[in-house]
N, C-alpha and C. Protein backbone atom coordinates (compact mmCIF):
# COMPACT_ATOMS: atom_id res chain seq x y z
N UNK A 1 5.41 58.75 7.29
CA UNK A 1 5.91 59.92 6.62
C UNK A 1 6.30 59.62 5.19
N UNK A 2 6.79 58.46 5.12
CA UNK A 2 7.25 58.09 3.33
C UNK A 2 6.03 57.97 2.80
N UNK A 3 5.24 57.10 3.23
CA UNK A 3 3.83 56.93 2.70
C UNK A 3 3.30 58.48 2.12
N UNK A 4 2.86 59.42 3.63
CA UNK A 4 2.46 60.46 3.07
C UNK A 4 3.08 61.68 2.06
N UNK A 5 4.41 61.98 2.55
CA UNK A 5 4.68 62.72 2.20
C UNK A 5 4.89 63.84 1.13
N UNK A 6 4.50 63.18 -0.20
CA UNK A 6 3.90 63.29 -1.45
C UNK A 6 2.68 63.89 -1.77
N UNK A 7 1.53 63.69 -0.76
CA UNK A 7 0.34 64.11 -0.42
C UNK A 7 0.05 65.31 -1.80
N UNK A 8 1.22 66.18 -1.42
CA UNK A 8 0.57 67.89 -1.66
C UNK A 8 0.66 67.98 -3.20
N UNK A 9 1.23 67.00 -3.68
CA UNK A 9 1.54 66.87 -5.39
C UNK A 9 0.32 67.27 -6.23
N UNK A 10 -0.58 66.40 -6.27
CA UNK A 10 -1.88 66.80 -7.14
C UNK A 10 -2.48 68.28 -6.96
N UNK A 11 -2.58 68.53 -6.21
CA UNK A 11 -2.68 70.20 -5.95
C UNK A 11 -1.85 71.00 -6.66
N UNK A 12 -0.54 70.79 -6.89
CA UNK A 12 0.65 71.29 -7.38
C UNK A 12 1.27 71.12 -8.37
N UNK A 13 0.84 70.14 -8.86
CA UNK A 13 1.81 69.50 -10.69
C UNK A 13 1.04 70.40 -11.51
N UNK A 14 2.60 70.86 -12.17
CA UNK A 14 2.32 71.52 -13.78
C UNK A 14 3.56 71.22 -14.15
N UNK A 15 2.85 71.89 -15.74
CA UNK A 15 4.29 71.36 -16.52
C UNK A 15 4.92 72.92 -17.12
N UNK A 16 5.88 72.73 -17.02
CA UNK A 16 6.85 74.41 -17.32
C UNK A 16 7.63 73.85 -18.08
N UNK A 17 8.27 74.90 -19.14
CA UNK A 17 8.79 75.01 -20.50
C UNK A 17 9.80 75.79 -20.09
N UNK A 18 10.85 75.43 -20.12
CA UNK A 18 12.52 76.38 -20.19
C UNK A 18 13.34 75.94 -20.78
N UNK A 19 13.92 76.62 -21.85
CA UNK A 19 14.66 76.49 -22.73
C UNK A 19 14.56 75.22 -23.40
N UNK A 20 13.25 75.23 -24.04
CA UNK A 20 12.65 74.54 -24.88
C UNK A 20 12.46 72.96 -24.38
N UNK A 21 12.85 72.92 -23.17
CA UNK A 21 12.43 71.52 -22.39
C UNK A 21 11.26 71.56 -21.72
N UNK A 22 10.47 70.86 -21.60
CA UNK A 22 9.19 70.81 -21.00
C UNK A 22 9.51 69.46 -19.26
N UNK A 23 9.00 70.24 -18.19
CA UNK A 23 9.34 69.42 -16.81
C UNK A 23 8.32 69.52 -16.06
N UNK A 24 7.68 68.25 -15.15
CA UNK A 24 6.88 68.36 -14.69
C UNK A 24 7.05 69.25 -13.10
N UNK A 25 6.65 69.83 -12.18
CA UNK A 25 7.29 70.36 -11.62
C UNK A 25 5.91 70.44 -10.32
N UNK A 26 6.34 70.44 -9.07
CA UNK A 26 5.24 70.34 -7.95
C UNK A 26 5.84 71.71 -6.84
N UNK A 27 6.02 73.06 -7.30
CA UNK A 27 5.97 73.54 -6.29
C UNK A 27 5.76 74.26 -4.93
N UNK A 28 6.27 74.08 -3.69
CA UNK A 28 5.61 74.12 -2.13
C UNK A 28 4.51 72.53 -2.07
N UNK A 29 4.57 71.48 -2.83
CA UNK A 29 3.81 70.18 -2.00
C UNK A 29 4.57 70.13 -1.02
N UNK A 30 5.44 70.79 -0.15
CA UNK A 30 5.57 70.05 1.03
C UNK A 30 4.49 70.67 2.36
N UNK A 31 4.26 72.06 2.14
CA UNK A 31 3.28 72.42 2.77
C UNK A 31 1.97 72.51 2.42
N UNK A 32 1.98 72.01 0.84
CA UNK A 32 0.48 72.07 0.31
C UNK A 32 -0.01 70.62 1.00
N UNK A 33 0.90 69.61 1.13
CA UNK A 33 0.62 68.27 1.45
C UNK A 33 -0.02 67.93 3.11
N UNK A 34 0.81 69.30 4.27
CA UNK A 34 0.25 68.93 5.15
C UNK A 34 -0.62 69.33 5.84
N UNK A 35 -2.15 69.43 5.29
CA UNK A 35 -3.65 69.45 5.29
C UNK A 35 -3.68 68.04 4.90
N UNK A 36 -3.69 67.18 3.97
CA UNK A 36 -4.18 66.09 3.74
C UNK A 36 -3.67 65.01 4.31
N UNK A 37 -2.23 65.12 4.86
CA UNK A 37 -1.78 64.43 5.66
C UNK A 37 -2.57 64.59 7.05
N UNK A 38 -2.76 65.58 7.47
CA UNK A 38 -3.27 65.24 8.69
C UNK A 38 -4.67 64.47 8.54
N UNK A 39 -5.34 64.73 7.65
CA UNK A 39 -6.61 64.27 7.64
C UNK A 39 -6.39 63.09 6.83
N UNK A 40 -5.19 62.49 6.33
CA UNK A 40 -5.35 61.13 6.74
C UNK A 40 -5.03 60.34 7.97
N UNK A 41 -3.96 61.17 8.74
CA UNK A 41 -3.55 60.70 10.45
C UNK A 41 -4.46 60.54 11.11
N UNK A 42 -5.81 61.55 10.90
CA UNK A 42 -6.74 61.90 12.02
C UNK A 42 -7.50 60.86 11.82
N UNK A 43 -7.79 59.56 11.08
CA UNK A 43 -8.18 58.66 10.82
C UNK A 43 -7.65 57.11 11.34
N UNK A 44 -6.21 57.44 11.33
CA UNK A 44 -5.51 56.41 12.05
C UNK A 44 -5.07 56.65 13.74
N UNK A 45 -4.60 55.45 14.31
CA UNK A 45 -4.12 55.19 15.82
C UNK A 45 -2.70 55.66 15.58
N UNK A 46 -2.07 55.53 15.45
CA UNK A 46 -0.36 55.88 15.58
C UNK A 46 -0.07 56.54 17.14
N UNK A 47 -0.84 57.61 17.20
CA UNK A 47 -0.02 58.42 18.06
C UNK A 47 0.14 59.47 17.97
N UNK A 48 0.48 60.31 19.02
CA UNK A 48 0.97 61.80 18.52
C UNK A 48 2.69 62.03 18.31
N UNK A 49 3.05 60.81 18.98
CA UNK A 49 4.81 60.49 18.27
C UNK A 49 4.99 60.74 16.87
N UNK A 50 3.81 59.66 16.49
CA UNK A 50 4.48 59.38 15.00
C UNK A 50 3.48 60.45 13.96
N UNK A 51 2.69 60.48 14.52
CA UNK A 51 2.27 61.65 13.90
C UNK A 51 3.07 62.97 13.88
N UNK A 52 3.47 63.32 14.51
CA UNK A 52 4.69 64.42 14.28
C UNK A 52 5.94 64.02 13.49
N UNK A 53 6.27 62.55 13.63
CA UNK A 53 7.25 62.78 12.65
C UNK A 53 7.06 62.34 11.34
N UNK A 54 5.82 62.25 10.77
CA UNK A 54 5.32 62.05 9.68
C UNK A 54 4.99 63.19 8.97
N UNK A 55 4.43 64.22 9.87
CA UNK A 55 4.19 65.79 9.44
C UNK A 55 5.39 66.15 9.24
N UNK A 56 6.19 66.31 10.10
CA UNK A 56 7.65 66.76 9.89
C UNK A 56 8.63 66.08 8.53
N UNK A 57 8.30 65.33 8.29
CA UNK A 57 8.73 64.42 6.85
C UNK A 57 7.79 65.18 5.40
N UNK A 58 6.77 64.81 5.86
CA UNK A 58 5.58 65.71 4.63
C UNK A 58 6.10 67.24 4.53
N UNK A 59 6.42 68.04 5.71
CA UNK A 59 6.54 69.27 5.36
C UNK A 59 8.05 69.68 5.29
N UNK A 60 8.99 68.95 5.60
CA UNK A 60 10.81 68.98 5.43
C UNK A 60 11.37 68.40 4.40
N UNK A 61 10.67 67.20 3.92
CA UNK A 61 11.58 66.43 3.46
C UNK A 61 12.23 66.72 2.22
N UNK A 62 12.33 67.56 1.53
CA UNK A 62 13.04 68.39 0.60
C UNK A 62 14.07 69.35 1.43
N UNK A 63 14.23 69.33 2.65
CA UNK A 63 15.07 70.32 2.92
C UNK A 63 16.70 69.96 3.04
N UNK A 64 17.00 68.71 3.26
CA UNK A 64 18.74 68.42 3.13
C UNK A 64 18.94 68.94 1.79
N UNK A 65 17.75 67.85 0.66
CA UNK A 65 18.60 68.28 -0.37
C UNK A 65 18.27 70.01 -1.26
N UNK A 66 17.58 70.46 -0.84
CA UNK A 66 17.78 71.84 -1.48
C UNK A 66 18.70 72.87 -0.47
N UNK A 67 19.13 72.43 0.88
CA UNK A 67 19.99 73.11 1.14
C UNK A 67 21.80 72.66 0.40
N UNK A 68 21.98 71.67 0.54
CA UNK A 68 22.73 71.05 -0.15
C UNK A 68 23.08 71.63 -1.78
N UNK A 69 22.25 71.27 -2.39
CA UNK A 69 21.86 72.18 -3.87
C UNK A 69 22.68 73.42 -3.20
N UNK A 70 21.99 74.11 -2.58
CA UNK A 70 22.13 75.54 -2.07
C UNK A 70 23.42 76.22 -1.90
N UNK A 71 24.04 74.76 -0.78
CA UNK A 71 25.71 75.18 -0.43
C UNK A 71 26.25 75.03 -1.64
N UNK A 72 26.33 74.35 -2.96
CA UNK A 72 27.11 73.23 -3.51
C UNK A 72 26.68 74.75 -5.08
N UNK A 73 25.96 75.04 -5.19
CA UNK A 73 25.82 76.55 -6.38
C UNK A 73 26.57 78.25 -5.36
N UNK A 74 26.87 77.61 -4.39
CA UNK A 74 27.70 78.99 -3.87
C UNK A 74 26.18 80.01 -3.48
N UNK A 75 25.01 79.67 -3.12
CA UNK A 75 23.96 80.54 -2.55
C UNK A 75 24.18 80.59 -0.81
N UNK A 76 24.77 79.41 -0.38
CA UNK A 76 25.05 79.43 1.46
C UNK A 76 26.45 79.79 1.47
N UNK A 77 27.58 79.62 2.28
CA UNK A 77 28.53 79.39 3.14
C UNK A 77 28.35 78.75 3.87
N UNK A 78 29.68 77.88 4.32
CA UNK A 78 29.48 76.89 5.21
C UNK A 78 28.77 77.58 6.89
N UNK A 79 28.67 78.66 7.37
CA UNK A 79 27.98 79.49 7.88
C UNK A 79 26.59 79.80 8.14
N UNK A 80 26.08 79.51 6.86
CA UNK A 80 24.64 79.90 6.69
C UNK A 80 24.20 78.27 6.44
N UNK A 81 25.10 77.75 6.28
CA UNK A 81 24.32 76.19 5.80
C UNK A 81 23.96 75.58 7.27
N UNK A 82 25.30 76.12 7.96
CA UNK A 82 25.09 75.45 9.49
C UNK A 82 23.79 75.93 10.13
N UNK A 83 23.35 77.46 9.95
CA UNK A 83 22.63 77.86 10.70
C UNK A 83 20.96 77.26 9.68
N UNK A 84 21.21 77.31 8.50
CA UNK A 84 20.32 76.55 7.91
C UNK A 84 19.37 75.05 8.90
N UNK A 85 20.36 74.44 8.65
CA UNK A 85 20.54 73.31 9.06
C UNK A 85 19.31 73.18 10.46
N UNK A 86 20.22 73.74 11.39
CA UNK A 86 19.87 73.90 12.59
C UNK A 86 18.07 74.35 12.57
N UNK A 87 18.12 75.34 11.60
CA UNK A 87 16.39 75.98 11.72
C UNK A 87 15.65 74.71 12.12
N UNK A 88 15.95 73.83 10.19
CA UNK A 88 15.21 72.59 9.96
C UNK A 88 15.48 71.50 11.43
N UNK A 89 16.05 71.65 12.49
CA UNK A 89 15.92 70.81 13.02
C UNK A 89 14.91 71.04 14.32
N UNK A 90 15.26 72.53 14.34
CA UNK A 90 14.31 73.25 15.47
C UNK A 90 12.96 73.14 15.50
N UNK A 91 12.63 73.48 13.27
CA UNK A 91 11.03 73.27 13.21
C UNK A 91 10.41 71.60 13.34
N UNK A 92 11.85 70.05 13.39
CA UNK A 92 11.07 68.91 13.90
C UNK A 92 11.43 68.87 14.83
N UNK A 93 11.78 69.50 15.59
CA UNK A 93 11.91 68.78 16.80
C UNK A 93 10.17 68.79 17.76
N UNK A 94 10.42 67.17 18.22
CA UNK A 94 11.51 66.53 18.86
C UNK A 94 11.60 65.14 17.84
N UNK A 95 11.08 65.48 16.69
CA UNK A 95 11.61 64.46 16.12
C UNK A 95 12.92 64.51 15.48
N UNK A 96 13.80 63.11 15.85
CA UNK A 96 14.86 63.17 15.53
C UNK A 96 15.48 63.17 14.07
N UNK A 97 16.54 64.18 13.87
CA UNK A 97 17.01 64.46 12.15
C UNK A 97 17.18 62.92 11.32
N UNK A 98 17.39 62.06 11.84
CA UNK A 98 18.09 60.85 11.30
C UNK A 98 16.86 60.21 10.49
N UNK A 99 15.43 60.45 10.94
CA UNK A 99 13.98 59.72 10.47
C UNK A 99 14.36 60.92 9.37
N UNK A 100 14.32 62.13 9.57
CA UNK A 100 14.16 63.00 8.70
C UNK A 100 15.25 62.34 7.62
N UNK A 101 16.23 62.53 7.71
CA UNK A 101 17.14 62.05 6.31
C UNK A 101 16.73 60.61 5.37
N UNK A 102 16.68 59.69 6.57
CA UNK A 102 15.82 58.36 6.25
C UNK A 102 15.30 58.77 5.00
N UNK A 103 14.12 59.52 5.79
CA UNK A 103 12.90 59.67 4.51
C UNK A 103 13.32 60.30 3.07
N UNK A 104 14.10 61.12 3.67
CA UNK A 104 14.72 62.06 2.23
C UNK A 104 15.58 61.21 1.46
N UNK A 105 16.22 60.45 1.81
CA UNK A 105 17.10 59.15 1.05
C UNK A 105 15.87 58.43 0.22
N UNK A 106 14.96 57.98 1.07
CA UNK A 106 14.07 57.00 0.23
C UNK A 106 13.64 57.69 -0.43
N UNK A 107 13.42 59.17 -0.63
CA UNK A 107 12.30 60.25 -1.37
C UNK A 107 13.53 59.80 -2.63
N UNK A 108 14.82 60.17 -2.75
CA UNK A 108 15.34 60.17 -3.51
C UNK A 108 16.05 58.97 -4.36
N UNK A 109 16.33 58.06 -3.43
CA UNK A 109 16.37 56.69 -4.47
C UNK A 109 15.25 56.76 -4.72
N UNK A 110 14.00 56.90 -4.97
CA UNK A 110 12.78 56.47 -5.38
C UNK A 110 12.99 56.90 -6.97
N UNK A 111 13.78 57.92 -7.07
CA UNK A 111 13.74 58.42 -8.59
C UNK A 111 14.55 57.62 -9.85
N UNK A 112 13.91 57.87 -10.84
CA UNK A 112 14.47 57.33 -12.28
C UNK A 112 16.11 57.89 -12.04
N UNK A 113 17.13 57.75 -11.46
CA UNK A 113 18.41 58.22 -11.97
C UNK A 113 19.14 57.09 -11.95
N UNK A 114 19.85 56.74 -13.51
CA UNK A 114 20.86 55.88 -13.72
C UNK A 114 21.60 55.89 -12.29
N UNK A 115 21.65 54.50 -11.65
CA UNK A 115 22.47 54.02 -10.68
C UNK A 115 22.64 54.36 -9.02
N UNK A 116 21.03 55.03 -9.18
CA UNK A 116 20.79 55.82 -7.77
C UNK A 116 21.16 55.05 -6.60
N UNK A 117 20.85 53.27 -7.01
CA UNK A 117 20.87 52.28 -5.36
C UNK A 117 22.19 52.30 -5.43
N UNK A 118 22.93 52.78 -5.99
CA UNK A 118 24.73 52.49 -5.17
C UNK A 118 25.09 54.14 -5.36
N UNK A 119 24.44 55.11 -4.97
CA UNK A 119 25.41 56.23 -5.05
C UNK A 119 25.07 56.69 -3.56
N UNK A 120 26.16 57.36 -3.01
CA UNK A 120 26.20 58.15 -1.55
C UNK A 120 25.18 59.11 -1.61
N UNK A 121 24.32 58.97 -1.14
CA UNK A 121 23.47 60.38 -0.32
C UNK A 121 23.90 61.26 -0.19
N UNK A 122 24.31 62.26 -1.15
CA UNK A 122 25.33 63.71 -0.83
C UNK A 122 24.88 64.63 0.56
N UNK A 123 23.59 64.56 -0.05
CA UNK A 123 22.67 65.68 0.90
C UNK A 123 22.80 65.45 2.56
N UNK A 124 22.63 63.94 2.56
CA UNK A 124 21.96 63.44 3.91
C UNK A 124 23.47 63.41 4.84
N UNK A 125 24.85 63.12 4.09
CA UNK A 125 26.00 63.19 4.53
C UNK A 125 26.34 64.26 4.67
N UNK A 126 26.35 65.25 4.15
CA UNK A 126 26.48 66.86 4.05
C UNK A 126 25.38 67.23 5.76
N UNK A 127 24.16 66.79 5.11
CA UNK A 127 23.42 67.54 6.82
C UNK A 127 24.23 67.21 7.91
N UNK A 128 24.57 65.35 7.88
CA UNK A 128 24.95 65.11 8.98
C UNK A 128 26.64 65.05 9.29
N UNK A 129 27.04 65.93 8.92
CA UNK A 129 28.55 66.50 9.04
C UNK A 129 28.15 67.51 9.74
N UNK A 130 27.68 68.50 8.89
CA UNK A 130 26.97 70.09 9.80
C UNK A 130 26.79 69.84 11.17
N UNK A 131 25.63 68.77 11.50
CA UNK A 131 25.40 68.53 12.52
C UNK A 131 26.42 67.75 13.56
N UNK A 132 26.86 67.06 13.44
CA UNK A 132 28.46 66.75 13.87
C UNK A 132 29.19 68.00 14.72
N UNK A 133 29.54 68.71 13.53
CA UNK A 133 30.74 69.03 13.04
C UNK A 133 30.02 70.78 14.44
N UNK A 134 29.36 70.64 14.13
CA UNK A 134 28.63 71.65 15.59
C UNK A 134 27.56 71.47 16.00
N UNK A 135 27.69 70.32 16.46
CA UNK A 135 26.85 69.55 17.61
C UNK A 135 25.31 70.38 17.76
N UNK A 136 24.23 70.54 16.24
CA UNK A 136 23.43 70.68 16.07
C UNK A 136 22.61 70.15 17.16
N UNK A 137 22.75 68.54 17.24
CA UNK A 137 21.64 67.82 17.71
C UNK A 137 21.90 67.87 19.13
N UNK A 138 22.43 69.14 19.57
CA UNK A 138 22.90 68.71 21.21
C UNK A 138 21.75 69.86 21.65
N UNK A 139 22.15 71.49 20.88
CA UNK A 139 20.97 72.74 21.37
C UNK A 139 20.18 73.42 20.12
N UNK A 140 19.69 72.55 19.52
CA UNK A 140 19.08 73.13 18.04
C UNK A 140 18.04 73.86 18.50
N UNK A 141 17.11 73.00 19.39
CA UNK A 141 15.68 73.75 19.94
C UNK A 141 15.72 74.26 21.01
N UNK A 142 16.90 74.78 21.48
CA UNK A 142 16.73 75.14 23.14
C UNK A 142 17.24 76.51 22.49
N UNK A 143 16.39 77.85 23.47
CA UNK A 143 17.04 79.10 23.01
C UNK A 143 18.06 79.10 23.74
N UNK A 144 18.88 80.42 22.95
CA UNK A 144 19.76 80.81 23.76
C UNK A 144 19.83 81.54 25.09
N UNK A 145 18.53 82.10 25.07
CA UNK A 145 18.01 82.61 26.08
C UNK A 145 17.41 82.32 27.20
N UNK A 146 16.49 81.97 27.87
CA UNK A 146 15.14 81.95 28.09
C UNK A 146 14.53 83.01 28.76
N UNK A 147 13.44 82.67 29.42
CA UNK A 147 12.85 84.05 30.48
C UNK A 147 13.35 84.33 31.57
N UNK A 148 13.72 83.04 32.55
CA UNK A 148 14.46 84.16 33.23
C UNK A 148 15.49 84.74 33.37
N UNK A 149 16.62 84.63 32.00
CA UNK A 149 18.04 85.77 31.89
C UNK A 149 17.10 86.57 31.59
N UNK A 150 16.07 87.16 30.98
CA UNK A 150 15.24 88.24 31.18
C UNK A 150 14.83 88.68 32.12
N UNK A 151 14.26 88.33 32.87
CA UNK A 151 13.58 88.57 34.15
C UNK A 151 14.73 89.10 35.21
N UNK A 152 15.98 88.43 34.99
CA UNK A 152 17.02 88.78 35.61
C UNK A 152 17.86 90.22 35.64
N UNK A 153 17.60 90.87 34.29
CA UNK A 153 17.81 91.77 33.70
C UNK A 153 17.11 92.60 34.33
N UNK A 154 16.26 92.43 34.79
CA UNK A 154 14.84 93.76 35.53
C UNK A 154 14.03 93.47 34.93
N UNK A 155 13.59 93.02 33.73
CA UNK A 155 12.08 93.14 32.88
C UNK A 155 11.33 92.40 33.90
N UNK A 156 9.86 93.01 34.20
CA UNK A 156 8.93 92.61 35.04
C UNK A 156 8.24 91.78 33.82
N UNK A 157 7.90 90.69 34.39
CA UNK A 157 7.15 89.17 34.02
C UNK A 157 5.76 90.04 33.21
N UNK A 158 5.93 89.14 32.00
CA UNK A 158 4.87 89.52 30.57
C UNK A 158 4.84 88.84 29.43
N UNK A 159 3.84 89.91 28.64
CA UNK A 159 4.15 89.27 27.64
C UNK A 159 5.87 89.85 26.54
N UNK A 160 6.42 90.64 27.31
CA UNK A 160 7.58 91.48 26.86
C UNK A 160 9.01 90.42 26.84
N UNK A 161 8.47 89.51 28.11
CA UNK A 161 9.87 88.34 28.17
C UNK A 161 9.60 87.85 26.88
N UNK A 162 8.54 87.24 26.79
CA UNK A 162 8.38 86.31 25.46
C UNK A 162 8.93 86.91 23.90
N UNK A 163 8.56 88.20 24.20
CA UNK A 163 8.90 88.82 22.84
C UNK A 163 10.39 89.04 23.03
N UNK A 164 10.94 89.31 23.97
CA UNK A 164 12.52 89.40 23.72
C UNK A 164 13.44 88.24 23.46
N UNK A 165 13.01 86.55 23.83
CA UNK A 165 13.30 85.94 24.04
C UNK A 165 13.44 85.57 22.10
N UNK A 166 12.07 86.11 21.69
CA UNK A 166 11.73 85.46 19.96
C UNK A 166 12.98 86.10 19.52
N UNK A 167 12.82 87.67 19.94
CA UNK A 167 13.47 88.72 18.97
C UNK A 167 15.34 88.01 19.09
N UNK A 168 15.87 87.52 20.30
CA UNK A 168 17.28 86.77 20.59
C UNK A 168 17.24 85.54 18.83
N UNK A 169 16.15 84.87 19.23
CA UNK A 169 16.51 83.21 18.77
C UNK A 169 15.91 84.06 17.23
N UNK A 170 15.74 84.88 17.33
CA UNK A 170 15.14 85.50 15.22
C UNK A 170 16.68 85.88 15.07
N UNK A 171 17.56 86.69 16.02
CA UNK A 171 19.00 86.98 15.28
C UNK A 171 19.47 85.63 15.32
N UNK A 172 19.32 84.69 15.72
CA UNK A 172 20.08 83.43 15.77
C UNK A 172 19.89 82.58 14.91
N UNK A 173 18.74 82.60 14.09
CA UNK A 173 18.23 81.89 13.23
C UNK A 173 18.58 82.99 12.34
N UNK A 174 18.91 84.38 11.73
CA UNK A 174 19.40 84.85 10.93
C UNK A 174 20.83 84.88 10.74
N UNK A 175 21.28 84.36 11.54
CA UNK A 175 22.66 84.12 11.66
C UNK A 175 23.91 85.28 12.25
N UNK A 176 22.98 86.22 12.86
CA UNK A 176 23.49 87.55 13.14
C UNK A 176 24.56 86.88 14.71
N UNK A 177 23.84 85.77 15.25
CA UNK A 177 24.56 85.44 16.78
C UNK A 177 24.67 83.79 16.78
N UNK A 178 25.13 83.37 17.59
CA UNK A 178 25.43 81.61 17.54
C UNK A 178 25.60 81.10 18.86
N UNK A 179 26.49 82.54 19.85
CA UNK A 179 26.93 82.06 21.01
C UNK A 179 25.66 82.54 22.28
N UNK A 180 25.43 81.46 23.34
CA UNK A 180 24.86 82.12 24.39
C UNK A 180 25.70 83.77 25.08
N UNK A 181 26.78 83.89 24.56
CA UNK A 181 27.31 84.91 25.63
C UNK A 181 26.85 86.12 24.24
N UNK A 182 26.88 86.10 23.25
CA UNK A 182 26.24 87.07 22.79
C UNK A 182 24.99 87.30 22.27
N UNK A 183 24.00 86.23 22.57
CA UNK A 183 22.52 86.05 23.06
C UNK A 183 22.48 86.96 24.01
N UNK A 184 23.20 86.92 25.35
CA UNK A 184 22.99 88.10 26.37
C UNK A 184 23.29 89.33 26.04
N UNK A 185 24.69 89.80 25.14
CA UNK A 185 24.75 90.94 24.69
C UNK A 185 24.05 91.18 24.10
N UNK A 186 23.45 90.99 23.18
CA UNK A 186 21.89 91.27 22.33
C UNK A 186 20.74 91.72 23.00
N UNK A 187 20.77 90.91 24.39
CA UNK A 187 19.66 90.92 24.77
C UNK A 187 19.55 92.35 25.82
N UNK A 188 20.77 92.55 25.84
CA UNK A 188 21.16 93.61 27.07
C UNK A 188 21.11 95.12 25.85
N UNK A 189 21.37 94.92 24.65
CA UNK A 189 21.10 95.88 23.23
C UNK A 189 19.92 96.10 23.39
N UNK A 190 18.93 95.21 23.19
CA UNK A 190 17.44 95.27 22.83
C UNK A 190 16.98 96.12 24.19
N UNK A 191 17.16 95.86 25.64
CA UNK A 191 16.53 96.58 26.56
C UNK A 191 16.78 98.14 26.66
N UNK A 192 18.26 98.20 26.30
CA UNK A 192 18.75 99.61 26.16
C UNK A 192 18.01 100.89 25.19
N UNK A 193 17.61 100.22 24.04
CA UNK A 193 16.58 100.59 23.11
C UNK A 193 15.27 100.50 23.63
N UNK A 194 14.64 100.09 24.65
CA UNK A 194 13.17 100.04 24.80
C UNK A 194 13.47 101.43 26.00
């Protein structure tokens, strides 16, 4: 994943002019990158382990620190950072957050900044407080739901469980719900309306 992750750059570098500074700038290589990442994986043995968490590095690894950025300019609450957080862990799983930060540490000492090898990782300490601090890494990828508290409800077996189950974990990932007990109230909302 350190190796690749860079991939999507050449596709993406330009140079932009703001306020009379000129910066080189690559943006979305993290998803422009993973097409070429795979088709360099699909060439190597690794695995489908590490191949996932190499994709998951190529296509995340900007995400501690622009959420971070994010909380730290007043665009999150500690609220939205948590539920932030959590997305990015849902879309690697099952690879574990800790490779993910790894990589994002090395992405970032890698850079020209006066005195980078002795300064704290803001970002990567910040994710992993969040995650701590509400036990992210315990139900990040598990819904709150599943099919059969649906099924339980009366809905006859379909493709209708599946869609109620998305429509639960879409308010949860918008930050509208957090708890399983109001995953079910939601879910008991949504049937009342159909």
């Amino acid at each position: 994943g350190a190796l690749l992750h860079d991939l999507g750059k050449p596709g993406t570098t330009e140079r932009r002019v703001k306020d009379g500074r000129s910066r080189i700038v690559s943006p979305r290589h993290e998803a422009t990158g993973e097409g070429p990442a795979r088709a360099v994986l699909s060439r190597l043995t690794f695995g489908e382990e590490v191949e996932r968490a190499a994709l998951a590095i190529v296509r995340w690894h900007l995400s501690p620190g622009a959420l971070f950025y994010a909380l730290e300019r007043g665009e999150l609450d500690e609220r939205a950072y948590a539920n932030a957080v959590r997305k990015v862990l849902k879309r690697i799983h099952p690879v574990r957050w800790q490779v993910l930060v790894a990589a994002c540490e090395g992405d970032w000492r890698g850079r020209r900044i006066a005195g980078v090898d002795s300064m704290p990782f803001d970002p990567g300490l910040r994710f992993a407080k969040a995650i701590e601090s509400q036990k992210l890494d315990v139900a990040a990828a598990t819904p709150l739901v599943q099919g059969r508290d649906v099924l339980a409800l009366g809905v006859a077996p379909g493709p209708e469980v599946g869609r109620l189950v998305r429509a639960v974990e879409e308010a949860r990932d918008s930050g509208e719900i957090k708890e399983r007990d109001e995953a079910l109230s939601l879910l008991r909302r949504l049937l009342e309306k159909n």
